[in-house]
Protein backbone atom coordinates (compact mmCIF):
# COMPACT_ATOMS: atom_id res chain seq x y z
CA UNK A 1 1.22 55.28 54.01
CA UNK A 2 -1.83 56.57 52.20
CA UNK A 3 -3.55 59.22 53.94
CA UNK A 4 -6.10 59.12 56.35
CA UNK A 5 -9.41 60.83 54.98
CA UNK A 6 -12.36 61.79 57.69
CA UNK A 7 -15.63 63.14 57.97
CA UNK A 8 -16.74 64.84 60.65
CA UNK A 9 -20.53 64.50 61.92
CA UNK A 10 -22.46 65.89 65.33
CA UNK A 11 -25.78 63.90 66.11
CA UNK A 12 -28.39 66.51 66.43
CA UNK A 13 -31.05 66.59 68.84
CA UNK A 14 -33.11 63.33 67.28
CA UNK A 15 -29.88 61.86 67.29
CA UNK A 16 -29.08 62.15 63.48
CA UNK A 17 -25.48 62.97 62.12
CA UNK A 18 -25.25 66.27 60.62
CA UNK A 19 -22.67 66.40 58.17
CA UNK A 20 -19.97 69.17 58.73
CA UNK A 21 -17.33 67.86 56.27
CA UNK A 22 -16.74 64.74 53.99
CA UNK A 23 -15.04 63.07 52.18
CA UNK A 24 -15.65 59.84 50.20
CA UNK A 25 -12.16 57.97 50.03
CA UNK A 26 -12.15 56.00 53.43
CA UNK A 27 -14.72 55.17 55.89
CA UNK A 28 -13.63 57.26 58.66
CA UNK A 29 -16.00 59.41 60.73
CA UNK A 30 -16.01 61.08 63.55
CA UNK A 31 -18.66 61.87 65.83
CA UNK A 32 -19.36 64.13 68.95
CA UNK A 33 -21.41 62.66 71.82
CA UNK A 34 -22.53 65.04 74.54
CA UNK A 35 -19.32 66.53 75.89
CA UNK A 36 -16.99 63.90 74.47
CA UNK A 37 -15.57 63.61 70.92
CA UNK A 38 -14.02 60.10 69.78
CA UNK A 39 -13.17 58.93 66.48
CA UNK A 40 -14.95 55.34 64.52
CA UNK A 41 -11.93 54.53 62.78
CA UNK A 42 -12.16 51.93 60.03
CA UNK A 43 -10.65 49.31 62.35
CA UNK A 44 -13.84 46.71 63.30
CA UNK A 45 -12.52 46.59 66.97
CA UNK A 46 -12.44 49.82 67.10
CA UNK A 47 -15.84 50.59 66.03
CA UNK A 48 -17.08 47.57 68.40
CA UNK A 49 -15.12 49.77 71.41
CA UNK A 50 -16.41 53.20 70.41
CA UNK A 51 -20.16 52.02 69.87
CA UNK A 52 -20.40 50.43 73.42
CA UNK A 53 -19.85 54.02 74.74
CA UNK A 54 -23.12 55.40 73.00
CA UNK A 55 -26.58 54.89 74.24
CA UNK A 56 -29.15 52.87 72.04
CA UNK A 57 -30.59 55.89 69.91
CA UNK A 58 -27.32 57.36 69.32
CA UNK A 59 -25.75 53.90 68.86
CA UNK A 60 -28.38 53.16 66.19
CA UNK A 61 -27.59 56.41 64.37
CA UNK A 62 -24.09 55.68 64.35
CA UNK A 63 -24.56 52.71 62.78
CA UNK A 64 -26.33 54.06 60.35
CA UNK A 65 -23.45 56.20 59.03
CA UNK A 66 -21.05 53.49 59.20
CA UNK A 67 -23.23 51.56 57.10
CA UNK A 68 -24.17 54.33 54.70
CA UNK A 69 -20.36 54.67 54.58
CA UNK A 70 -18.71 50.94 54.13
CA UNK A 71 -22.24 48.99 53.56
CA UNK A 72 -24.42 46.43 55.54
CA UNK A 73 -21.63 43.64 54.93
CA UNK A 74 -19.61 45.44 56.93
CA UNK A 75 -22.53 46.57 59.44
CA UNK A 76 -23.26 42.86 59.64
CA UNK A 77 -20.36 41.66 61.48
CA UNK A 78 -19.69 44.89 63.23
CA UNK A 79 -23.54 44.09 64.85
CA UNK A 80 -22.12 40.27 65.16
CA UNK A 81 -18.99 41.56 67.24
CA UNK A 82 -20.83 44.22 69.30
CA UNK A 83 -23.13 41.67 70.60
CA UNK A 84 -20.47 39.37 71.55
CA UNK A 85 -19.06 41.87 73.25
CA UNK A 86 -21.80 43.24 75.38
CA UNK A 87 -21.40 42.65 79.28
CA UNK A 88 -23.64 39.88 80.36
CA UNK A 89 -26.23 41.28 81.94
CA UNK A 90 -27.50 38.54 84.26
CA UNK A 91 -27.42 37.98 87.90
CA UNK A 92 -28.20 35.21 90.89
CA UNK A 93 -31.80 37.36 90.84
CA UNK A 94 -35.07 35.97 89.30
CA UNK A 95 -35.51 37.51 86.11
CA UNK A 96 -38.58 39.60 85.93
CA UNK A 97 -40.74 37.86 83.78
CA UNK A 98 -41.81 41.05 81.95
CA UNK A 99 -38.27 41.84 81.03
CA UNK A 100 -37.33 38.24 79.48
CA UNK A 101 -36.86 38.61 75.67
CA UNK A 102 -38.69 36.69 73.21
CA UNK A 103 -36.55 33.91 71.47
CA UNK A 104 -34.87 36.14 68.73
CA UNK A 105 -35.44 33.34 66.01
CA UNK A 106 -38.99 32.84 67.21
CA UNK A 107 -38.95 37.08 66.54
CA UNK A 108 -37.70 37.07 63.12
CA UNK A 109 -40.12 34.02 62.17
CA UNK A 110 -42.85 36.47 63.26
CA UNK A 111 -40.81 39.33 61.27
CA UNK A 112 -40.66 36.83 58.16
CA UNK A 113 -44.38 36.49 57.89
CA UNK A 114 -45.08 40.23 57.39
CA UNK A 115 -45.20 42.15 54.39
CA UNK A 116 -42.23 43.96 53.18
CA UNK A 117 -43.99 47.13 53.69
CA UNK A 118 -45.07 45.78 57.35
CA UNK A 119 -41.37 44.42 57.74
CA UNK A 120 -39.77 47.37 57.36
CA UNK A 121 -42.12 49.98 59.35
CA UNK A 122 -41.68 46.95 62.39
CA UNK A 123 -38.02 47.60 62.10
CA UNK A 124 -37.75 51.13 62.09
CA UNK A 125 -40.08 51.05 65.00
CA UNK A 126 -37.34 48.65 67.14
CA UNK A 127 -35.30 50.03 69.80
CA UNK A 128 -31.47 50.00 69.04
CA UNK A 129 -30.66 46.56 71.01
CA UNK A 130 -33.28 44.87 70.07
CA UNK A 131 -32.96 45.89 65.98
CA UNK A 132 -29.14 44.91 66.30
CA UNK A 133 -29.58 41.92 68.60
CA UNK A 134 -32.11 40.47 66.12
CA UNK A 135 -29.89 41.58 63.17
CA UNK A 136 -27.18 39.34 64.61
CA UNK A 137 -29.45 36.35 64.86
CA UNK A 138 -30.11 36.22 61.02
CA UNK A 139 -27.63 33.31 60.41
CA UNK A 140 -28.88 31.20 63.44
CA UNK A 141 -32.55 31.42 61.50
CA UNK A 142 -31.36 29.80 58.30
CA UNK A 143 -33.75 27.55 57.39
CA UNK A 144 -36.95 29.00 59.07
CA UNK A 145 -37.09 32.17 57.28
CA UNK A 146 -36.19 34.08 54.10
CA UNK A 147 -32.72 34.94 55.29
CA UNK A 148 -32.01 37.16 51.88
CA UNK A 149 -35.12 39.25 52.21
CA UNK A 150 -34.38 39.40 56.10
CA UNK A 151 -30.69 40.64 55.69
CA UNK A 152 -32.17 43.27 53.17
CA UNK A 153 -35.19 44.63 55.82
CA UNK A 154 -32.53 45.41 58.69
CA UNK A 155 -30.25 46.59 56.02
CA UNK A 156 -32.20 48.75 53.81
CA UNK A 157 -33.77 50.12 58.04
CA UNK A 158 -29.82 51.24 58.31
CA UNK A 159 -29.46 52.39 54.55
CA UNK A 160 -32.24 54.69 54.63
CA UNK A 161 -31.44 57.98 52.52
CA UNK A 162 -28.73 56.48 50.38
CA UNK A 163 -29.59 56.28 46.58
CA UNK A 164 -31.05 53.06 45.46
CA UNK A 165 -28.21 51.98 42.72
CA UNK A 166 -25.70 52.21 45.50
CA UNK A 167 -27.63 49.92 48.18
CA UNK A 168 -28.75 47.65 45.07
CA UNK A 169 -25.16 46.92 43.83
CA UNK A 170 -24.07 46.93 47.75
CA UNK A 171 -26.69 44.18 48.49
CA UNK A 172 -26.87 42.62 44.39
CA UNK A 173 -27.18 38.68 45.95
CA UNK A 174 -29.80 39.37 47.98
CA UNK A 175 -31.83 40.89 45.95
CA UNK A 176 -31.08 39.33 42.98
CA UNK A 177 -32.32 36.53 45.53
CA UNK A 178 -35.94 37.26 45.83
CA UNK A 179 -38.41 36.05 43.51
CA UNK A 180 -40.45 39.18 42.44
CA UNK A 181 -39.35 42.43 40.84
CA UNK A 182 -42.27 44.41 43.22
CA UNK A 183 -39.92 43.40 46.32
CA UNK A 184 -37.01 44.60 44.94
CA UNK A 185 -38.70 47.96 44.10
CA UNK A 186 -40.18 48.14 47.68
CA UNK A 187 -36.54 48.05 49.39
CA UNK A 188 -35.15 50.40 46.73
CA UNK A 189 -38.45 52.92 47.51
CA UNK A 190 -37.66 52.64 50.93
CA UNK A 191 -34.44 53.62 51.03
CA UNK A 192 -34.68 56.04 48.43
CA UNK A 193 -37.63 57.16 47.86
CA UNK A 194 -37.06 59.24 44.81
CA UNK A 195 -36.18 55.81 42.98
CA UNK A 196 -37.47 55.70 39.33
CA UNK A 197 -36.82 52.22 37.33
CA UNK A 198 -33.84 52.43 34.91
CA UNK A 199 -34.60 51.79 31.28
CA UNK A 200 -34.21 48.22 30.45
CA UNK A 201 -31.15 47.69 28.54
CA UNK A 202 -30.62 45.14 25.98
CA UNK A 203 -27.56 43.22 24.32
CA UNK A 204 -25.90 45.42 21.91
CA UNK A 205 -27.63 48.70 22.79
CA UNK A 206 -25.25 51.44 23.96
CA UNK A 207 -23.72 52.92 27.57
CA UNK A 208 -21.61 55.19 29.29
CA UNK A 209 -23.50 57.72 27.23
CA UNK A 210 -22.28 56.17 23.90
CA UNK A 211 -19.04 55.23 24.43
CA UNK A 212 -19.68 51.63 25.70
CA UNK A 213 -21.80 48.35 23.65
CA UNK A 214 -23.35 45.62 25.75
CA UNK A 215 -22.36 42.23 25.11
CA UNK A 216 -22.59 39.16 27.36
CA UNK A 217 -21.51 39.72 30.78
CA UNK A 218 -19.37 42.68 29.15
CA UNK A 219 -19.02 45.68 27.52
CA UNK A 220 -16.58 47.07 24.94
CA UNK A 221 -14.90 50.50 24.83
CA UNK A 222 -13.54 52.13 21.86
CA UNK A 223 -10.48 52.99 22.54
CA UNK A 224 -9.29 53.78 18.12
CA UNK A 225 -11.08 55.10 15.46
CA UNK A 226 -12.49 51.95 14.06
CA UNK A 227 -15.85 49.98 15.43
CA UNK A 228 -15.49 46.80 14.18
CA UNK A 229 -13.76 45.61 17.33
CA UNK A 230 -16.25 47.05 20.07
CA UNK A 231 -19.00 45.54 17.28
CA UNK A 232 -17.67 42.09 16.82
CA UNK A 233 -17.82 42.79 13.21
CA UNK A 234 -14.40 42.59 11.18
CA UNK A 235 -15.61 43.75 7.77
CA UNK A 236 -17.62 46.97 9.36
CA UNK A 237 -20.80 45.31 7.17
CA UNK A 238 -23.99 47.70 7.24
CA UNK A 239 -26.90 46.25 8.96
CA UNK A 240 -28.58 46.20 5.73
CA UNK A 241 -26.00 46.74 2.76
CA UNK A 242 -26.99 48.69 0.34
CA UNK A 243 -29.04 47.53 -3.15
CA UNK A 244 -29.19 43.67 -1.58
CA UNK A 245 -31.41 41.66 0.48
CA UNK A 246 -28.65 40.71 2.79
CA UNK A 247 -29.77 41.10 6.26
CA UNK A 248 -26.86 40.73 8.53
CA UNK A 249 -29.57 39.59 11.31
CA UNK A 250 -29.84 36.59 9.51
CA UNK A 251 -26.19 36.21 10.81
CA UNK A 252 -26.87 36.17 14.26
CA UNK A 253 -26.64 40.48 14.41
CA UNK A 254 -28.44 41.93 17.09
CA UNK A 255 -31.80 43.14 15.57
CA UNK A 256 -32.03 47.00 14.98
CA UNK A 257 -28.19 47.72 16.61
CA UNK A 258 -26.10 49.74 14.77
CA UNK A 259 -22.67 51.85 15.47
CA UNK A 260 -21.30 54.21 13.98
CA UNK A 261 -21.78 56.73 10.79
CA UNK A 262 -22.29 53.96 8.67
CA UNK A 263 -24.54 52.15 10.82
CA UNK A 264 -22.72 48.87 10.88
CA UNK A 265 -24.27 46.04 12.35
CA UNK A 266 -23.37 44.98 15.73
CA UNK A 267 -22.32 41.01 16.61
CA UNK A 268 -22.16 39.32 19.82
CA UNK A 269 -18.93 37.80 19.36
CA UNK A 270 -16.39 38.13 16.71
CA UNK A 271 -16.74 34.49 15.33
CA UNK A 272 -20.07 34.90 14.52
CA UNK A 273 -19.49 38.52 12.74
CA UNK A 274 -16.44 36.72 10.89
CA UNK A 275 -18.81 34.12 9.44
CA UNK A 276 -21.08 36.92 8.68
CA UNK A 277 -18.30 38.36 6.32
CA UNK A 278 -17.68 34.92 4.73
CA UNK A 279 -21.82 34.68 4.02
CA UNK A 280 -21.38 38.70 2.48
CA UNK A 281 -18.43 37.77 0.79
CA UNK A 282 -20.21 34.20 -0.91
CA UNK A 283 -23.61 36.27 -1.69
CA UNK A 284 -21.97 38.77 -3.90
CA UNK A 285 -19.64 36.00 -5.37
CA UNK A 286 -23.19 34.10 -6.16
CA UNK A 287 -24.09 37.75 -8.24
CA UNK A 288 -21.36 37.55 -10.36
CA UNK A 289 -19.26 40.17 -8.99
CA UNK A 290 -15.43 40.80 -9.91
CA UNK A 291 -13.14 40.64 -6.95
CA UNK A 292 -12.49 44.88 -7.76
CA UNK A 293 -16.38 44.81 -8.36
CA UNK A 294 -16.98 43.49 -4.61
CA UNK A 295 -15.59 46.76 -2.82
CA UNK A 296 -17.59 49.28 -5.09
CA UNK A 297 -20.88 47.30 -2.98
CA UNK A 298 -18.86 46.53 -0.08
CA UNK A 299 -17.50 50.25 0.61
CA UNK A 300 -18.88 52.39 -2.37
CA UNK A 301 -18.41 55.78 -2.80
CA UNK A 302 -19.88 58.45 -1.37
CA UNK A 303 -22.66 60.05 -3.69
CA UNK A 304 -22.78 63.50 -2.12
CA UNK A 305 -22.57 65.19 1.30
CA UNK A 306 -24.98 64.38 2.72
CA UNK A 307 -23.97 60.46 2.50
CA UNK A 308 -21.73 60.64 5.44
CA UNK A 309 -22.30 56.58 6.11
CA UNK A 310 -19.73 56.81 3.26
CA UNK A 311 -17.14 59.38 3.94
CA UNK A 312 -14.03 58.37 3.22
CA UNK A 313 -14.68 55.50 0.85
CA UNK A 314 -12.71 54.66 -1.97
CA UNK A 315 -13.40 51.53 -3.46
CA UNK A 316 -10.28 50.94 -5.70
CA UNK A 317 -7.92 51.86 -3.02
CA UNK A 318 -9.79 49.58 -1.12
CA UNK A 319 -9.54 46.52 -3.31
CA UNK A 320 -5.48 47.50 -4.04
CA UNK A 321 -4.77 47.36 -0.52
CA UNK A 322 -6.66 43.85 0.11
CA UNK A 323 -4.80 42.08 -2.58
CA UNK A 324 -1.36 43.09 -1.32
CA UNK A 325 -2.72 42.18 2.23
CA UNK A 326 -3.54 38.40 0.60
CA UNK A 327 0.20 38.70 -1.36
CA UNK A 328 -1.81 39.23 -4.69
CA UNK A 329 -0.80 41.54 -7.66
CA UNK A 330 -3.80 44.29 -7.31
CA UNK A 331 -4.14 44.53 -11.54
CA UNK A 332 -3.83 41.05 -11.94
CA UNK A 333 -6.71 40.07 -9.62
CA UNK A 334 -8.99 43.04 -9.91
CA UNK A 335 -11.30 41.67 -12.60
CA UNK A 336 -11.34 37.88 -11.60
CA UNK A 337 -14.55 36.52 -10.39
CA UNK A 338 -15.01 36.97 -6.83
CA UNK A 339 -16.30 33.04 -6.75
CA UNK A 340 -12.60 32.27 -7.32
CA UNK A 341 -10.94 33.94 -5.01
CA UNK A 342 -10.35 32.37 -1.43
CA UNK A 343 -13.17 33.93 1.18
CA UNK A 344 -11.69 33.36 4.44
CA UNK A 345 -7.67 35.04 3.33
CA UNK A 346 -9.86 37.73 2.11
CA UNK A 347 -12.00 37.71 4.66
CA UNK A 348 -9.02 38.03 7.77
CA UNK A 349 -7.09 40.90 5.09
CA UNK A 350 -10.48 43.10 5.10
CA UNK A 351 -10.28 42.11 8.80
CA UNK A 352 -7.71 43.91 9.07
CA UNK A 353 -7.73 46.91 6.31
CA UNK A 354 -10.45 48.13 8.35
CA UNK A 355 -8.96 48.46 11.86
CA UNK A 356 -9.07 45.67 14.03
CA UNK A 357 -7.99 47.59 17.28
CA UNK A 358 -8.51 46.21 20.46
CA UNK A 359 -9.80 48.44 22.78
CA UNK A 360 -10.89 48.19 26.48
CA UNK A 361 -13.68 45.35 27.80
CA UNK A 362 -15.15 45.52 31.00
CA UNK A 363 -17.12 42.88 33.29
CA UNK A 364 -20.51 44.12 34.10
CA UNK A 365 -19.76 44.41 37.61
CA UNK A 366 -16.46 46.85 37.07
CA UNK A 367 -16.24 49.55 39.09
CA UNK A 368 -14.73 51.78 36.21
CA UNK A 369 -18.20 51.66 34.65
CA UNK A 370 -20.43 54.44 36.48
CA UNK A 371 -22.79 52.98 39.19
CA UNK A 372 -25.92 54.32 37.65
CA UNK A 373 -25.08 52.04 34.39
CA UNK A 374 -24.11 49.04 36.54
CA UNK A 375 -26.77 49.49 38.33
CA UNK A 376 -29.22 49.41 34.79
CA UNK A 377 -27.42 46.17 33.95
CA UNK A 378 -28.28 44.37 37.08
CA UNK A 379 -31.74 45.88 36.90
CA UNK A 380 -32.12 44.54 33.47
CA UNK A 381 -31.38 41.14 34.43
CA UNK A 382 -33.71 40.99 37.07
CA UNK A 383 -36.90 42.20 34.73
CA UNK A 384 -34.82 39.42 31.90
CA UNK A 385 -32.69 36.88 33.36
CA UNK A 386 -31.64 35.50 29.81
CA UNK A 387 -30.45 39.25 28.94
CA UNK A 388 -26.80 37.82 30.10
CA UNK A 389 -26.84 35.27 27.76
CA UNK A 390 -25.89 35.90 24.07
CA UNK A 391 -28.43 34.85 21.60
CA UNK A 392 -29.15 31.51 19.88
């Protein structure tokens, strides 16, 4: 049984928790209440139990943790439960008519008009039942008001204080719901109002500070010592090889993305840096180059120090080991025209000569990537919607 991590919290005299001690593995807290101590286990009924015990102020700040702690999905239905749960509060008496509550749905339809700005300085502004009591109507609204941008007011009113990449990825539908990047930056200011924009990202640029390319809906992780698998490109071509006018962009590369020492180009999928190798391959077989003559452009060698894009290089070695790769003799093919010798079986040996290891992908969403970078990826497809998709 895994154990049970809790943080302890006293409400001080506004009724705020004031951390003592924390922890971050399980939403567990507990809180002291005037002369009584009780736990708000991670158990819903539980909570539901322990909350009916508080008064409104120090019920709302409770709920505040517990959000903060396991997010406004989970606040959402604890609300939902809570006010089933309440004791009616009726009787065979006339109700005063200055006590009878407005029509919650009629409420939030007011609510829905206002600004976000006005929205959220209305809900801070609520008493405890009434904020959770119109928080549970939400669903019962659907179709009268902007339920996304509603669900984000009373959340972001509980989230207050936590950092904005945390509540963004904890609410991503609902904002990515809303039509204008200003309202997304108005919730994100409001709960955290040290919020600064990320840095728009785009496909093949790098993350995870350097260890990570973007490609569509993933990225790729070098896990070897090759790039030509986290760059979709199996020969490890240079963005612009050198003495040609082959420009790898015209072969679907991302423009201006480059890995590496030797600045290879960067594809978005391997297909489409395999045919790039073919259309390298064909453009110095249309020059007139020998099949050993190809690898002296392809990988030549290094012409001092300071050319570390070339370290390593040895273009005879090079061209041995691709012949015996394709089952040819290395003397026997090393002067015949490259034009004659079959482009994709030398295409898949360079493939692998140069180090086609697989290494890790992850979905833009996974939580082994650091929540500030996820966080720059969703923000990047809000400002560009069609930076998901790969291009052409």
């Amino acid at each position: 049984m895994a154990k049970e991590n809790q943080a302890t919290y006293t409400l001080d005299k506004k009724n705020q928790p004031k951390v003592e001690q924390s922890s971050q593995e399980n939403a567990v807290a507990a809180f002291t209440v005037g002369d009584g101590a009780f736990a708000v286990s991670d158990s819903l009924n539980s909570q539901v139990a322990l909350l009916q015990r508080l008064d409104g102020t120090q019920r709302q700040a409770a709920v505040a943790h517990i959000g903060r702690v396991q997010g406004n999905h989970h606040v959402q239905r604890l609300v939902t439960s809570l006010q089933r749960q309440e004791p009616a509060t009726g009787s065979n008496q006339p109700a005063d008519p200055a006590s009878v509550q407005e029509d919650p749905v009629a409420e939030l339809k007011k609510l829905n008009a206002k600004s976000i700005d006005e929205l959220l300085t209305t809900l801070v502004g609520l008493d405890s039942e009434q904020f959770f009591r119109l928080q549970a109507a939400i669903p019962q609204a659907a179709g009268q008001v902007h339920v996304p941008r509603l669900r984000l007011a009373f959340g972001a009113a509980i989230s207050k204080g936590v950092p904005a990449a945390h509540f963004a990825l904890e609410n991503r539908a609902d904002l990515t719901a809303l039509e204008f990047m200003g309202q997304r930056d108005a919730f994100l200011r409001f709960v955290d109002p040290g919020f600064k924009p990320p840095t728009q990202l785009h496909l093949g640029d790098k993350l995870m500070n350097g260890k990570a390319i973007i490609h569509s809906q993933h990225l790729r992780l070098r896990t070897g010592a090759g790039f030509t698998w986290q760059a979709n490109n199996p020969g490890a071509i240079g963005s612009e090889p050198s003495e040609s006018g082959f420009k790898t962009q015209a072969f679907g590369a991302y423009a201006g993305k480059v890995i590496g020492p030797a600045h290879i180009a960067i594809f978005p999928d391997e297909g489409t840096g395999l045919s790039a190798l073919y259309a390298w391959i064909q453009y110095k077989a249309n020059k007139g180059l020998s099949f050993k003559g190809f690898f002296s452009a392809h990988a030549p060698t290094p012409k001092g120090k300071e050319d570390k894009g070339n370290v390593g290089n040895n273009p005879s070695l090079y061209s041995e080991e691709v012949a015996k790769r394709m089952g040819l003799d290395p003397n026997a093919v090393a002067n015949k025209p490259l034009s004659s010798i079959d482009t994709e079986a030398m295409a898949s040996a360079i493939q692998v000569q140069e180090g086609w290891l697989v290494g890790k992908q992850l979905g833009w969403n996974d939580e082994q990537i650091p929540e500030k970078d996820r966080f720059a990826l969703l923000y990047s497809e809000w400002i560009d919607p069609q930076f998901a998709m790969p291009p052409g």
